[in-house]
PDB file of N, CA and C in Angstrom:
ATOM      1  N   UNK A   1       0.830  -1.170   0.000  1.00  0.00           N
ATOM      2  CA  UNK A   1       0.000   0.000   0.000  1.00  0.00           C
ATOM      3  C   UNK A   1       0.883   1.245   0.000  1.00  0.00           C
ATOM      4  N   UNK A   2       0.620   2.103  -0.830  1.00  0.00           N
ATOM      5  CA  UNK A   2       1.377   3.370  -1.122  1.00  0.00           C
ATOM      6  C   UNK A   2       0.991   4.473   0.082  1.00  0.00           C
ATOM      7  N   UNK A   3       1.819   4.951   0.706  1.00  0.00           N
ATOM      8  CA  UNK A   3       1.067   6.021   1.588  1.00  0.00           C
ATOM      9  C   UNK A   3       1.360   7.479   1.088  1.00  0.00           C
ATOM     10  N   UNK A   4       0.532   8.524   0.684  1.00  0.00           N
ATOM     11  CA  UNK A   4       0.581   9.644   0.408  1.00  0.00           C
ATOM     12  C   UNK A   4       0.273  10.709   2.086  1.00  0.00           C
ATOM     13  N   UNK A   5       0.572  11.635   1.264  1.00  0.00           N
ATOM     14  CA  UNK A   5       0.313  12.901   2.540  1.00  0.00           C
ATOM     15  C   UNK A   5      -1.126  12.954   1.574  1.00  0.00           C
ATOM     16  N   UNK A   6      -1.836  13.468   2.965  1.00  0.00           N
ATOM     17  CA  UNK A   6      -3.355  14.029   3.077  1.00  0.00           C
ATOM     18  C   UNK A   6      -3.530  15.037   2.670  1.00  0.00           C
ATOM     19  N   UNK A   7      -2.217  16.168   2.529  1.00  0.00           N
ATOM     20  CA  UNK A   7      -2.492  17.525   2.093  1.00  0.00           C
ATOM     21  C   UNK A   7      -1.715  18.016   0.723  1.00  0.00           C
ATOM     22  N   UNK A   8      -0.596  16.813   0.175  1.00  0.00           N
ATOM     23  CA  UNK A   8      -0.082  17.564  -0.828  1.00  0.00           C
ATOM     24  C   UNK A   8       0.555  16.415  -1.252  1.00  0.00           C
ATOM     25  N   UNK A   9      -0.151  15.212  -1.116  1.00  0.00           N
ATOM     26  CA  UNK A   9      -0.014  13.839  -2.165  1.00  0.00           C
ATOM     27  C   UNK A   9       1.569  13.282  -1.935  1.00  0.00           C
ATOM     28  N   UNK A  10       2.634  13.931  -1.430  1.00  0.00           N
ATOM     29  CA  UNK A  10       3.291  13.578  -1.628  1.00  0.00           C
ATOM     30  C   UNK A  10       3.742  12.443  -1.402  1.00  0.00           C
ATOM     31  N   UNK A  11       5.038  11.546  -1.538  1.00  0.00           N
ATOM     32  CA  UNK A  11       5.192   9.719  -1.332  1.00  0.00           C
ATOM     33  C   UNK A  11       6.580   9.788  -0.085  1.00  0.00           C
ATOM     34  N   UNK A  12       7.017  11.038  -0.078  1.00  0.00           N
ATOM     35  CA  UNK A  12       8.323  11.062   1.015  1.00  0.00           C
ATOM     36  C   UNK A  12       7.147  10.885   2.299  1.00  0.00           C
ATOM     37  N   UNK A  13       7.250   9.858   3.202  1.00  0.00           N
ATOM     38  CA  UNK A  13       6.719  10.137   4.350  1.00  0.00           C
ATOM     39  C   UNK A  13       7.386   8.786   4.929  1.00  0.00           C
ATOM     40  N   UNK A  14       7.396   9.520   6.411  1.00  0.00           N
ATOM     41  CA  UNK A  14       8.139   8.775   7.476  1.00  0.00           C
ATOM     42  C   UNK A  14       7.188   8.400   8.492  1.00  0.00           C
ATOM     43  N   UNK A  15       7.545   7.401   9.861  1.00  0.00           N
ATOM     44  CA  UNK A  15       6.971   7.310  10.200  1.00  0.00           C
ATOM     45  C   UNK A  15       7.418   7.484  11.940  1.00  0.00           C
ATOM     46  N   UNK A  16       6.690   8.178  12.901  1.00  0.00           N
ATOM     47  CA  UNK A  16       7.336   8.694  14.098  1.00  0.00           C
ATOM     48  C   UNK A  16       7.913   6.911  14.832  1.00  0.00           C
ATOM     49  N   UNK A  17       6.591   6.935  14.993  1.00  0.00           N
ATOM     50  CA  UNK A  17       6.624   5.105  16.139  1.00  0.00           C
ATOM     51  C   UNK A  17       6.860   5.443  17.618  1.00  0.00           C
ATOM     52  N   UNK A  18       6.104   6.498  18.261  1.00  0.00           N
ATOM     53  CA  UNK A  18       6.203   7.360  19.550  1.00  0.00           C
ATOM     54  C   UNK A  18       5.530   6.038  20.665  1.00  0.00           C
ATOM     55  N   UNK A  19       4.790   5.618  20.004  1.00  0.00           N
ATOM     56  CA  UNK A  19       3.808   4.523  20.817  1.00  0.00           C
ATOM     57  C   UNK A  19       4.767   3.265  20.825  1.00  0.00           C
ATOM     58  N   UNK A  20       5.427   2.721  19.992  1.00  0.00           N
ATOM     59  CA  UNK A  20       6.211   1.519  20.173  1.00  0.00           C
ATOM     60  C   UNK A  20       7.627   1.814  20.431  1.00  0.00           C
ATOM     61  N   UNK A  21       8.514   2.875  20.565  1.00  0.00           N
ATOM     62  CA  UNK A  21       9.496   3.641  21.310  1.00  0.00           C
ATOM     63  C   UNK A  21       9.037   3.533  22.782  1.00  0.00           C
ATOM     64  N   UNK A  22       7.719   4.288  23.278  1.00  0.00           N
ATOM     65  CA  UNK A  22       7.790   4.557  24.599  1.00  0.00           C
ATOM     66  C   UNK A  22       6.972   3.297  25.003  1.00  0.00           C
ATOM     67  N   UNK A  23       6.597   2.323  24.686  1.00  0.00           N
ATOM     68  CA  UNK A  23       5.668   1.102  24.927  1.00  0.00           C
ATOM     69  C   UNK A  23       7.028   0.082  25.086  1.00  0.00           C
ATOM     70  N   UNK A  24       8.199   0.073  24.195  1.00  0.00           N
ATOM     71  CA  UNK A  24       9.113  -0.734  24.520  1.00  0.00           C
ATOM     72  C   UNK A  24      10.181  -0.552  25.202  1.00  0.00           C
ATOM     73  N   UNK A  25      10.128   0.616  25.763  1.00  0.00           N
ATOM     74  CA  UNK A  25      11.175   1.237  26.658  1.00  0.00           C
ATOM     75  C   UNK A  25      10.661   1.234  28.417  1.00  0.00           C
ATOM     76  N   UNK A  26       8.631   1.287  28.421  1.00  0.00           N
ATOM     77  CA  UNK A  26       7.978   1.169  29.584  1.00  0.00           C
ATOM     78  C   UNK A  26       8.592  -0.616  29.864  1.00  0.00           C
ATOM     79  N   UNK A  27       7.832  -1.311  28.639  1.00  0.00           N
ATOM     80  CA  UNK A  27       7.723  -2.608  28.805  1.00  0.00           C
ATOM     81  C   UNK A  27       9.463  -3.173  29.446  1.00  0.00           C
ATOM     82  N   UNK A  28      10.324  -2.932  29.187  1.00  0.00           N
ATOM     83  CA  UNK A  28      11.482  -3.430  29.151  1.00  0.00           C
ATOM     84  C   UNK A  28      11.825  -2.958  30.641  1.00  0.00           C
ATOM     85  N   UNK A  29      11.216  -1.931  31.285  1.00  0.00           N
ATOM     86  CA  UNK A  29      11.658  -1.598  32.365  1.00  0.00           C
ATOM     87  C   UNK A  29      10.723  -2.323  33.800  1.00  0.00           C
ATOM     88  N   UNK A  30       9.816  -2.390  33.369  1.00  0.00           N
ATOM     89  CA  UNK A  30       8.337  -3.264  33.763  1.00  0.00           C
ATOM     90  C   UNK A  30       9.151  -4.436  33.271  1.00  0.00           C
ATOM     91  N   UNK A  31       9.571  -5.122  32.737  1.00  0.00           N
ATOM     92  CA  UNK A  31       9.866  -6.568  32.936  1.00  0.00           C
ATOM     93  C   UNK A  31      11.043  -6.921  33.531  1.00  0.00           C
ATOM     94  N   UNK A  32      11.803  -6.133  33.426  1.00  0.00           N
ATOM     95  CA  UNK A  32      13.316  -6.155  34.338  1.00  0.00           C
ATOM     96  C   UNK A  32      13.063  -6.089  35.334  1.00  0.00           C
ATOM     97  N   UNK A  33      12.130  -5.276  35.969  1.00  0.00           N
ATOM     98  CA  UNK A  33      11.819  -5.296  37.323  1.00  0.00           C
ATOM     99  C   UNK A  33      11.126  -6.472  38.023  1.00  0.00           C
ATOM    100  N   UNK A  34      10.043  -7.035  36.796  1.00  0.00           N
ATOM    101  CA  UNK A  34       9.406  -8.328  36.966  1.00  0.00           C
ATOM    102  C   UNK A  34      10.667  -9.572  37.170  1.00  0.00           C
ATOM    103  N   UNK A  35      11.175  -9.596  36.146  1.00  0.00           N
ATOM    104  CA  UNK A  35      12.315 -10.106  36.355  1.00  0.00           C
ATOM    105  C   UNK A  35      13.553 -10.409  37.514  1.00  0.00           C
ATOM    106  N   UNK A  36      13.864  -9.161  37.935  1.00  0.00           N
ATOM    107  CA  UNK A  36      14.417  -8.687  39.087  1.00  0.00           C
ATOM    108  C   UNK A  36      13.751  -9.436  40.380  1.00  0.00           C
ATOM    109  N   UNK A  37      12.188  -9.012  40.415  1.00  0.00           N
ATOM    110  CA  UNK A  37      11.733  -9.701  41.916  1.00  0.00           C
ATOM    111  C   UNK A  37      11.710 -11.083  41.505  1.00  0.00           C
ATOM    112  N   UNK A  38      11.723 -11.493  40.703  1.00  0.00           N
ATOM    113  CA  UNK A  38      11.843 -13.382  40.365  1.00  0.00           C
ATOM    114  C   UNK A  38      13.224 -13.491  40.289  1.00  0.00           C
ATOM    115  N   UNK A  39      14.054 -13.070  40.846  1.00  0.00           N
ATOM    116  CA  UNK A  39      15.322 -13.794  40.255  1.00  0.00           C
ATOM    117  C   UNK A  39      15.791 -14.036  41.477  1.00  0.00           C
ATOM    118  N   UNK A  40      15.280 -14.006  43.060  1.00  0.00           N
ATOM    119  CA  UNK A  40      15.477 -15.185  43.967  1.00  0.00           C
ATOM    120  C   UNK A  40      15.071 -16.714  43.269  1.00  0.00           C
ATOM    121  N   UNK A  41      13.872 -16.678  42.311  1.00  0.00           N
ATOM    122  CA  UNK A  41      13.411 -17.992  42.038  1.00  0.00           C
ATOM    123  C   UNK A  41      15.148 -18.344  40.615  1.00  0.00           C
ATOM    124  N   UNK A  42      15.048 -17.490  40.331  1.00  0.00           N
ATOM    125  CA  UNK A  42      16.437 -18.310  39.012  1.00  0.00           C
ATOM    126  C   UNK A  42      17.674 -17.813  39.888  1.00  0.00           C
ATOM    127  N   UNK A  43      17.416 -17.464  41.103  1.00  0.00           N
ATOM    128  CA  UNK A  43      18.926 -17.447  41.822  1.00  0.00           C
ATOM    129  C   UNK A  43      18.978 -18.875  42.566  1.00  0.00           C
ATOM    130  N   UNK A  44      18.208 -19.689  42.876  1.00  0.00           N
ATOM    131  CA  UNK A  44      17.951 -20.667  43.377  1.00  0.00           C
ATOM    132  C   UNK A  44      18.315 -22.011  43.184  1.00  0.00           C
ATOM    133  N   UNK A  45      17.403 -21.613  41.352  1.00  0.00           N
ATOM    134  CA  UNK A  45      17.680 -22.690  40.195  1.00  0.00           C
ATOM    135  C   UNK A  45      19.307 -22.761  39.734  1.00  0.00           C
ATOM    136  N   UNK A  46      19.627 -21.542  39.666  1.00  0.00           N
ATOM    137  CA  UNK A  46      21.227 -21.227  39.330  1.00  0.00           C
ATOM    138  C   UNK A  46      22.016 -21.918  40.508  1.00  0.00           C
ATOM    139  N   UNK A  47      21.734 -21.559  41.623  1.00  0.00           N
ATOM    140  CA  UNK A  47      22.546 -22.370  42.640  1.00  0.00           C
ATOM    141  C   UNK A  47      22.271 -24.288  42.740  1.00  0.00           C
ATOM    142  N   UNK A  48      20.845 -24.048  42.939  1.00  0.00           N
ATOM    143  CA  UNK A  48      21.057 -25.504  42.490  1.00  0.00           C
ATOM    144  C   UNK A  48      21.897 -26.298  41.592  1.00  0.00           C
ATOM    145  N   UNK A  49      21.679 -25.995  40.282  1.00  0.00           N
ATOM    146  CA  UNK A  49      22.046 -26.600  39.144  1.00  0.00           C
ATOM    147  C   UNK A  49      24.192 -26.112  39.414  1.00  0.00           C
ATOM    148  N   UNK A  50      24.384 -25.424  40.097  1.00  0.00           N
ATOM    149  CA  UNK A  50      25.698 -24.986  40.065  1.00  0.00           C
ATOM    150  C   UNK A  50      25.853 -25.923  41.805  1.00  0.00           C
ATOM    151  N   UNK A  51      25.396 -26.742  42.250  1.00  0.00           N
ATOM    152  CA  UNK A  51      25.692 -27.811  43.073  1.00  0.00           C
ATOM    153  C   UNK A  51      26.965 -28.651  43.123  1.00  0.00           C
ATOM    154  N   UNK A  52      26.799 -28.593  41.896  1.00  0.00           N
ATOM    155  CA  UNK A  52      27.624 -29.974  41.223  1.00  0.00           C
ATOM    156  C   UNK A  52      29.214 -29.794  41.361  1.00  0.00           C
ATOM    157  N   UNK A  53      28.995 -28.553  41.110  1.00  0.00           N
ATOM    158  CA  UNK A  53      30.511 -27.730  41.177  1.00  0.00           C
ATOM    159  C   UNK A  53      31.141 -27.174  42.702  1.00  0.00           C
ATOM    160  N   UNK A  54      30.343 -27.182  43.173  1.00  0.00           N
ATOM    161  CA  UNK A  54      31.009 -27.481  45.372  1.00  0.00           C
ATOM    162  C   UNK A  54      30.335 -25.749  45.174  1.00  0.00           C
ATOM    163  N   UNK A  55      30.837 -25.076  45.900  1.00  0.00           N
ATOM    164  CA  UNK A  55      30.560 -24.062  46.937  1.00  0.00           C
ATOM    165  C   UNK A  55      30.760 -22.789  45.443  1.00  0.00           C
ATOM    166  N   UNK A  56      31.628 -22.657  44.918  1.00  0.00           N
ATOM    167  CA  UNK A  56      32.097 -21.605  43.958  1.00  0.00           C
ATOM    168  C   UNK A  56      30.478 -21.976  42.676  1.00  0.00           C
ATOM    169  N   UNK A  57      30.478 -22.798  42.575  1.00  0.00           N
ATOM    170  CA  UNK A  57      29.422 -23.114  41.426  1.00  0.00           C
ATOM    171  C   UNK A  57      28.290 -23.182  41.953  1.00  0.00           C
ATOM    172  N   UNK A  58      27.908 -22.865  43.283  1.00  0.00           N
ATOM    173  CA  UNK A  58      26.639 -22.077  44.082  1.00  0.00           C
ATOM    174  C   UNK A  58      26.892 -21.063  43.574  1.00  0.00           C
ATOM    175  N   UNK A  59      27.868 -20.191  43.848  1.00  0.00           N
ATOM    176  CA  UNK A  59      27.770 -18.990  43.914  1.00  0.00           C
ATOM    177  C   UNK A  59      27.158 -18.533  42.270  1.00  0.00           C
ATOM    178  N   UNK A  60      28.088 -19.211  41.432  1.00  0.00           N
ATOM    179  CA  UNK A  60      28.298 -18.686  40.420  1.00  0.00           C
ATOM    180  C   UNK A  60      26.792 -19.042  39.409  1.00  0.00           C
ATOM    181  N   UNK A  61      26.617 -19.970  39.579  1.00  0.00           N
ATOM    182  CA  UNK A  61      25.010 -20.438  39.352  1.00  0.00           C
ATOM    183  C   UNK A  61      24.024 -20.131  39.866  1.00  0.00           C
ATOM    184  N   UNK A  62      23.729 -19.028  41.189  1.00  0.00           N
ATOM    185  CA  UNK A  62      22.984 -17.988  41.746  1.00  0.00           C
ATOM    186  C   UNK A  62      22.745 -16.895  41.254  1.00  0.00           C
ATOM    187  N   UNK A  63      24.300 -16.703  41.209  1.00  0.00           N
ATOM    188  CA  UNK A  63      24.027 -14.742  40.132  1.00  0.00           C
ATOM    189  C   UNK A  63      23.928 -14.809  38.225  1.00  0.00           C
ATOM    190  N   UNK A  64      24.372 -15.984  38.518  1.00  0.00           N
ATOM    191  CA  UNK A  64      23.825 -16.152  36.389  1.00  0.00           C
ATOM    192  C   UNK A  64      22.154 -16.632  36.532  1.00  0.00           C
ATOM    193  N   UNK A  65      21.521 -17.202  37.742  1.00  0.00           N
ATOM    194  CA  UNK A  65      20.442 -17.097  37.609  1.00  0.00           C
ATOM    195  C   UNK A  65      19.503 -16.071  37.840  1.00  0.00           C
ATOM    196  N   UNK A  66      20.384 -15.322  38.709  1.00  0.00           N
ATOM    197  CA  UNK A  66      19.486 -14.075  39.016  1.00  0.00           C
ATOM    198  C   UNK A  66      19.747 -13.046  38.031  1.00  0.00           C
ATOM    199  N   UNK A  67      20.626 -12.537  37.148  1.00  0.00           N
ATOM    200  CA  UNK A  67      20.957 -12.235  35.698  1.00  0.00           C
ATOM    201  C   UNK A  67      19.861 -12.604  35.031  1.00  0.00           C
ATOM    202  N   UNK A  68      19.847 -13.654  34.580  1.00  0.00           N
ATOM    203  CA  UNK A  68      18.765 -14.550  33.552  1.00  0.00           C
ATOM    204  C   UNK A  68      17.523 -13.829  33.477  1.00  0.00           C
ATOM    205  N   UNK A  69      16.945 -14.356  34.688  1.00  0.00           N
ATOM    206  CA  UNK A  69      15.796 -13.472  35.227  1.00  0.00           C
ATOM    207  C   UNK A  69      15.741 -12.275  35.044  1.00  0.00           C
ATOM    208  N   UNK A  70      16.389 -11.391  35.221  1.00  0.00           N
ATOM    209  CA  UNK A  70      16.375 -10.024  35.342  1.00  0.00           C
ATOM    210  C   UNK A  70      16.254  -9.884  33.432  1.00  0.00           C
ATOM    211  N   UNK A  71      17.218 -10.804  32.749  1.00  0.00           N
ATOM    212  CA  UNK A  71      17.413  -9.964  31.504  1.00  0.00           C
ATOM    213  C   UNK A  71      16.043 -10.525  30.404  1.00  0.00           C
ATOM    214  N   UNK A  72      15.928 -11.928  30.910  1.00  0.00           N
ATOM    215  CA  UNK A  72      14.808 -12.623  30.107  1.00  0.00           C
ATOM    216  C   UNK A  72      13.511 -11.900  30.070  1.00  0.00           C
ATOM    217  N   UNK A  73      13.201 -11.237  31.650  1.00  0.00           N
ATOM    218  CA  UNK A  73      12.086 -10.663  32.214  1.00  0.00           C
ATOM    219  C   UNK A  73      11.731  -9.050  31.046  1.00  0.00           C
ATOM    220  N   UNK A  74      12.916  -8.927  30.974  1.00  0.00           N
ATOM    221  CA  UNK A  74      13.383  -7.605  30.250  1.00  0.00           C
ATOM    222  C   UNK A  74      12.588  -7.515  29.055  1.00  0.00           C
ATOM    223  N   UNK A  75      13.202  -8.922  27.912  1.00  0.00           N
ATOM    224  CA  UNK A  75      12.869  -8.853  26.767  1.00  0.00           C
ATOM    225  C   UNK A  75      11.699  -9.155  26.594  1.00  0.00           C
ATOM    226  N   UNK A  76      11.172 -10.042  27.320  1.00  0.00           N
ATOM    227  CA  UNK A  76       9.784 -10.245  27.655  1.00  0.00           C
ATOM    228  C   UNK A  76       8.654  -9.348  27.668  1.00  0.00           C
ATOM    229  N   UNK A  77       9.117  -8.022  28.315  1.00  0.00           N
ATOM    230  CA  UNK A  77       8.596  -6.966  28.234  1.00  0.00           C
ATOM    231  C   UNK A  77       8.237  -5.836  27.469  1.00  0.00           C
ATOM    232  N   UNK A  78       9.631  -5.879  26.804  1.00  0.00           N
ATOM    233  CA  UNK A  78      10.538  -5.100  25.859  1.00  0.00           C
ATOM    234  C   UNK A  78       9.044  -5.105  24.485  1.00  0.00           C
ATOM    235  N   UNK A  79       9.672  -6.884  23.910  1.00  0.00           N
ATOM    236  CA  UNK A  79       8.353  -7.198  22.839  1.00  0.00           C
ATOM    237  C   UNK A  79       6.964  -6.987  23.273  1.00  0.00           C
ATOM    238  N   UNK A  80       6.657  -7.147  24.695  1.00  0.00           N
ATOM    239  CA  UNK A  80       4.972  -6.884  24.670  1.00  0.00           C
ATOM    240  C   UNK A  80       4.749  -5.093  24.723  1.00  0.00           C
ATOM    241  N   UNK A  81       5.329  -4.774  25.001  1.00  0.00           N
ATOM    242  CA  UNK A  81       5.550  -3.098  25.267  1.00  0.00           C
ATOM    243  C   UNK A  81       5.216  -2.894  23.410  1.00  0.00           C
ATOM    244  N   UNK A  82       6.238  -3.109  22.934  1.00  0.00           N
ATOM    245  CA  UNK A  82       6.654  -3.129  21.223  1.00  0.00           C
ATOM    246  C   UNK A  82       5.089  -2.902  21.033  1.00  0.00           C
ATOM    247  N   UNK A  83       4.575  -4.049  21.213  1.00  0.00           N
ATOM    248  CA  UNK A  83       3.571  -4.721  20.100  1.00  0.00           C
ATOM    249  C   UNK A  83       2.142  -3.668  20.309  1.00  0.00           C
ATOM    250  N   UNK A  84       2.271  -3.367  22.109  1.00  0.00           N
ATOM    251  CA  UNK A  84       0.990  -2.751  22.188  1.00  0.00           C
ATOM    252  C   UNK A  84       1.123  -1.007  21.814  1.00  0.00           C
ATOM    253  N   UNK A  85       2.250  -0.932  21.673  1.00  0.00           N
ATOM    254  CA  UNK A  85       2.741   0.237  21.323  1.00  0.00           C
ATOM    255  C   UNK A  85       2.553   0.593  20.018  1.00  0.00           C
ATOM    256  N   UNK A  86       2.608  -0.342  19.057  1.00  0.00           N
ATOM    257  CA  UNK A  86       2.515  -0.528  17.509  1.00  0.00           C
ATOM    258  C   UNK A  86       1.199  -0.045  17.281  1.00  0.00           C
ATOM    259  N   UNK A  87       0.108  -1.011  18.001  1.00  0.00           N
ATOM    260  CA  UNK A  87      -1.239  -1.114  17.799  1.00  0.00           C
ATOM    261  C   UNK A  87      -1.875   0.657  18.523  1.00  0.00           C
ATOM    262  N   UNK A  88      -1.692   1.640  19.560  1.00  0.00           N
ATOM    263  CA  UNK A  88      -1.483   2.749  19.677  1.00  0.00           C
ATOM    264  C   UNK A  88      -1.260   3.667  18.360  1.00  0.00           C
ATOM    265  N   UNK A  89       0.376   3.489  18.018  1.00  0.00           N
ATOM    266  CA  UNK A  89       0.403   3.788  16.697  1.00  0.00           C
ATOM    267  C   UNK A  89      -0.588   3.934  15.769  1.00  0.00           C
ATOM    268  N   UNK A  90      -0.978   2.942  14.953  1.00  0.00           N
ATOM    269  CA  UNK A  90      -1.405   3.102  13.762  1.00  0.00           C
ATOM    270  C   UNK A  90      -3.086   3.075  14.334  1.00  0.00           C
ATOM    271  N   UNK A  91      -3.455   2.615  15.532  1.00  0.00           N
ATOM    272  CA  UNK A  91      -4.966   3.340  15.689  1.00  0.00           C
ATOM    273  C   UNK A  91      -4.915   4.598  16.372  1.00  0.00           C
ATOM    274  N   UNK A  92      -4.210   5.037  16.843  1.00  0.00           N
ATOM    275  CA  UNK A  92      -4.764   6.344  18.199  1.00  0.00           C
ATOM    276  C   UNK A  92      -4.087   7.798  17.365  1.00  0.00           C
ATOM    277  N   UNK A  93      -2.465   7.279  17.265  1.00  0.00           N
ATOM    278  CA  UNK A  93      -1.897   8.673  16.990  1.00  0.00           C
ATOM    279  C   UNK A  93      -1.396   8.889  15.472  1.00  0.00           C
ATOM    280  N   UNK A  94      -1.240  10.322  15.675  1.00  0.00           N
ATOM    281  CA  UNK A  94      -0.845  10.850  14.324  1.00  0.00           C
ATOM    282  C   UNK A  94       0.368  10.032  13.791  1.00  0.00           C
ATOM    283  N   UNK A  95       0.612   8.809  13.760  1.00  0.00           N
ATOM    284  CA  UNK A  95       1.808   8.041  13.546  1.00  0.00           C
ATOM    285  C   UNK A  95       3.175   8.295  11.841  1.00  0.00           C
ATOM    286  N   UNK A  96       2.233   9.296  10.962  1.00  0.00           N
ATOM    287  CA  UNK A  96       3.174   9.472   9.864  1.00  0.00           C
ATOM    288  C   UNK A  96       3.136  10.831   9.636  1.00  0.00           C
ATOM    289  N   UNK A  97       4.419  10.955   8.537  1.00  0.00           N
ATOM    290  CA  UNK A  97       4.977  12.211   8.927  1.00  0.00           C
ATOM    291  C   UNK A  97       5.337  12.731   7.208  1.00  0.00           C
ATOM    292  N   UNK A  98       4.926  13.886   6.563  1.00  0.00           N
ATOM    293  CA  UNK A  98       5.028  14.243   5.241  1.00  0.00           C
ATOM    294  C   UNK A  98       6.874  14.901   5.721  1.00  0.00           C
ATOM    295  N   UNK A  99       7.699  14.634   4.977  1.00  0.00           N
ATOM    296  CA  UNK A  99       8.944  15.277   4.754  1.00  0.00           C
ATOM    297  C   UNK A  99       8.779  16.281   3.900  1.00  0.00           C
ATOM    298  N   UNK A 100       7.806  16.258   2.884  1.00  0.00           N
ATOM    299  CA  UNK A 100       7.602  17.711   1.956  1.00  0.00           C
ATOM    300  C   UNK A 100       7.108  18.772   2.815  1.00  0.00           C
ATOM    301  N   UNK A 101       5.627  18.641   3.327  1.00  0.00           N
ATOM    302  CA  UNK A 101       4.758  19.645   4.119  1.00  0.00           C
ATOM    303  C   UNK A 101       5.260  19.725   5.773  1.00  0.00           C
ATOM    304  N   UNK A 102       5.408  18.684   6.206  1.00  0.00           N
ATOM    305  CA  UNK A 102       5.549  18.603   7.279  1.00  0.00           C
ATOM    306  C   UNK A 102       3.972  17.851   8.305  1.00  0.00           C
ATOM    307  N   UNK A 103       3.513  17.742   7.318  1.00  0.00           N
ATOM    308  CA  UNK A 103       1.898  17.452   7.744  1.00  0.00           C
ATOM    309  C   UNK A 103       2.371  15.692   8.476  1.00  0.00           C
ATOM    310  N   UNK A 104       1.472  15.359   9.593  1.00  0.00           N
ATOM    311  CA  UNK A 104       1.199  14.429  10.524  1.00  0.00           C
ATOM    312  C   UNK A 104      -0.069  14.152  10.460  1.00  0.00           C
ATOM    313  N   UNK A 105      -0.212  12.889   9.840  1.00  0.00           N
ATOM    314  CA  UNK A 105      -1.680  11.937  10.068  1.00  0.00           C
ATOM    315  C   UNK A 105      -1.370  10.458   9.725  1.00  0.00           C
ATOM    316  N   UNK A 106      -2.835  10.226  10.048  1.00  0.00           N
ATOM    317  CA  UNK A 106      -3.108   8.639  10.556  1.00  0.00           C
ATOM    318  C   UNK A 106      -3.518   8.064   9.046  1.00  0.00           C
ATOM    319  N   UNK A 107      -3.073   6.471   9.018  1.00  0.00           N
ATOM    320  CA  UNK A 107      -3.588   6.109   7.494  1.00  0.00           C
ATOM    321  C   UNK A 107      -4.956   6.076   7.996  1.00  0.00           C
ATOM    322  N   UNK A 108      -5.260   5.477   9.219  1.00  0.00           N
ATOM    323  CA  UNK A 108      -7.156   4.785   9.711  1.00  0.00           C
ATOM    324  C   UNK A 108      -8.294   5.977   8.893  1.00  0.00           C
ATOM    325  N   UNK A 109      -7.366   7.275   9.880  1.00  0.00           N
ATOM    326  CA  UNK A 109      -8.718   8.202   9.890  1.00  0.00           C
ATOM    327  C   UNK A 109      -8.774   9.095   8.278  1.00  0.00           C
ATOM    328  N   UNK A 110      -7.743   8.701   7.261  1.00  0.00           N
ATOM    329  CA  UNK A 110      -7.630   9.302   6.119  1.00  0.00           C
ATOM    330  C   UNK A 110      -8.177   8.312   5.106  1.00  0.00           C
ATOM    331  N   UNK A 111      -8.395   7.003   5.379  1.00  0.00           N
ATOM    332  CA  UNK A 111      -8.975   6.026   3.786  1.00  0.00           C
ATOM    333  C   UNK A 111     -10.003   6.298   3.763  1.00  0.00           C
TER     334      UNK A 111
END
């Protein structure tokens, strides 16, 4: 689908992405944190599984689990942030941008 400007046809147009910028930057911080309070549970698993290895491979299998957690929790977030951020975008806000005029609108509310 070709996107024109609404006011002067033109085909240069960009697109901001304000909603999936600040949706994946909330989300990523909201899941790190989610992450963060779970990572007694993968500091646990990490120590467990680092058993095997005596006292140093507790340690060291605690904080790569509590890492894990923290970073998995992250991306986890990161993409759901993305996605609902996307959907914002292209329904709510002025999401494109004329480089000729300077004009800002939505494809929804212009077909």
């Amino acid at each position: 689908m070709k996107i024109e400007c609404p006011c002067c046809q033109s085909d240069l147009i960009d697109t901001k992405n304000y909603g999936k910028k600040t949706g994946g930057a909330v989300g990523a911080v909201a899941g790190a944190a989610a992450g963060a309070a779970g990572a007694s549970t993968g500091a646990e698993i990490g120590a467990t599984a680092g058993m095997i290895a005596g006292p140093v491979g507790i340690a060291i299998g605690g904080i790569t689990g509590a890492i894990l957690g923290g970073l998995l929790g992250g991306a986890a977030g990161c993409a759901t942030g993305s996605a609902v951020g996307e959907v914002i975008d292209e329904n709510i806000l002025d999401n494109y941008y004329c480089r000729t005029c300077g004009h800002s609108f939505s494809c929804k509310r212009n077909q």
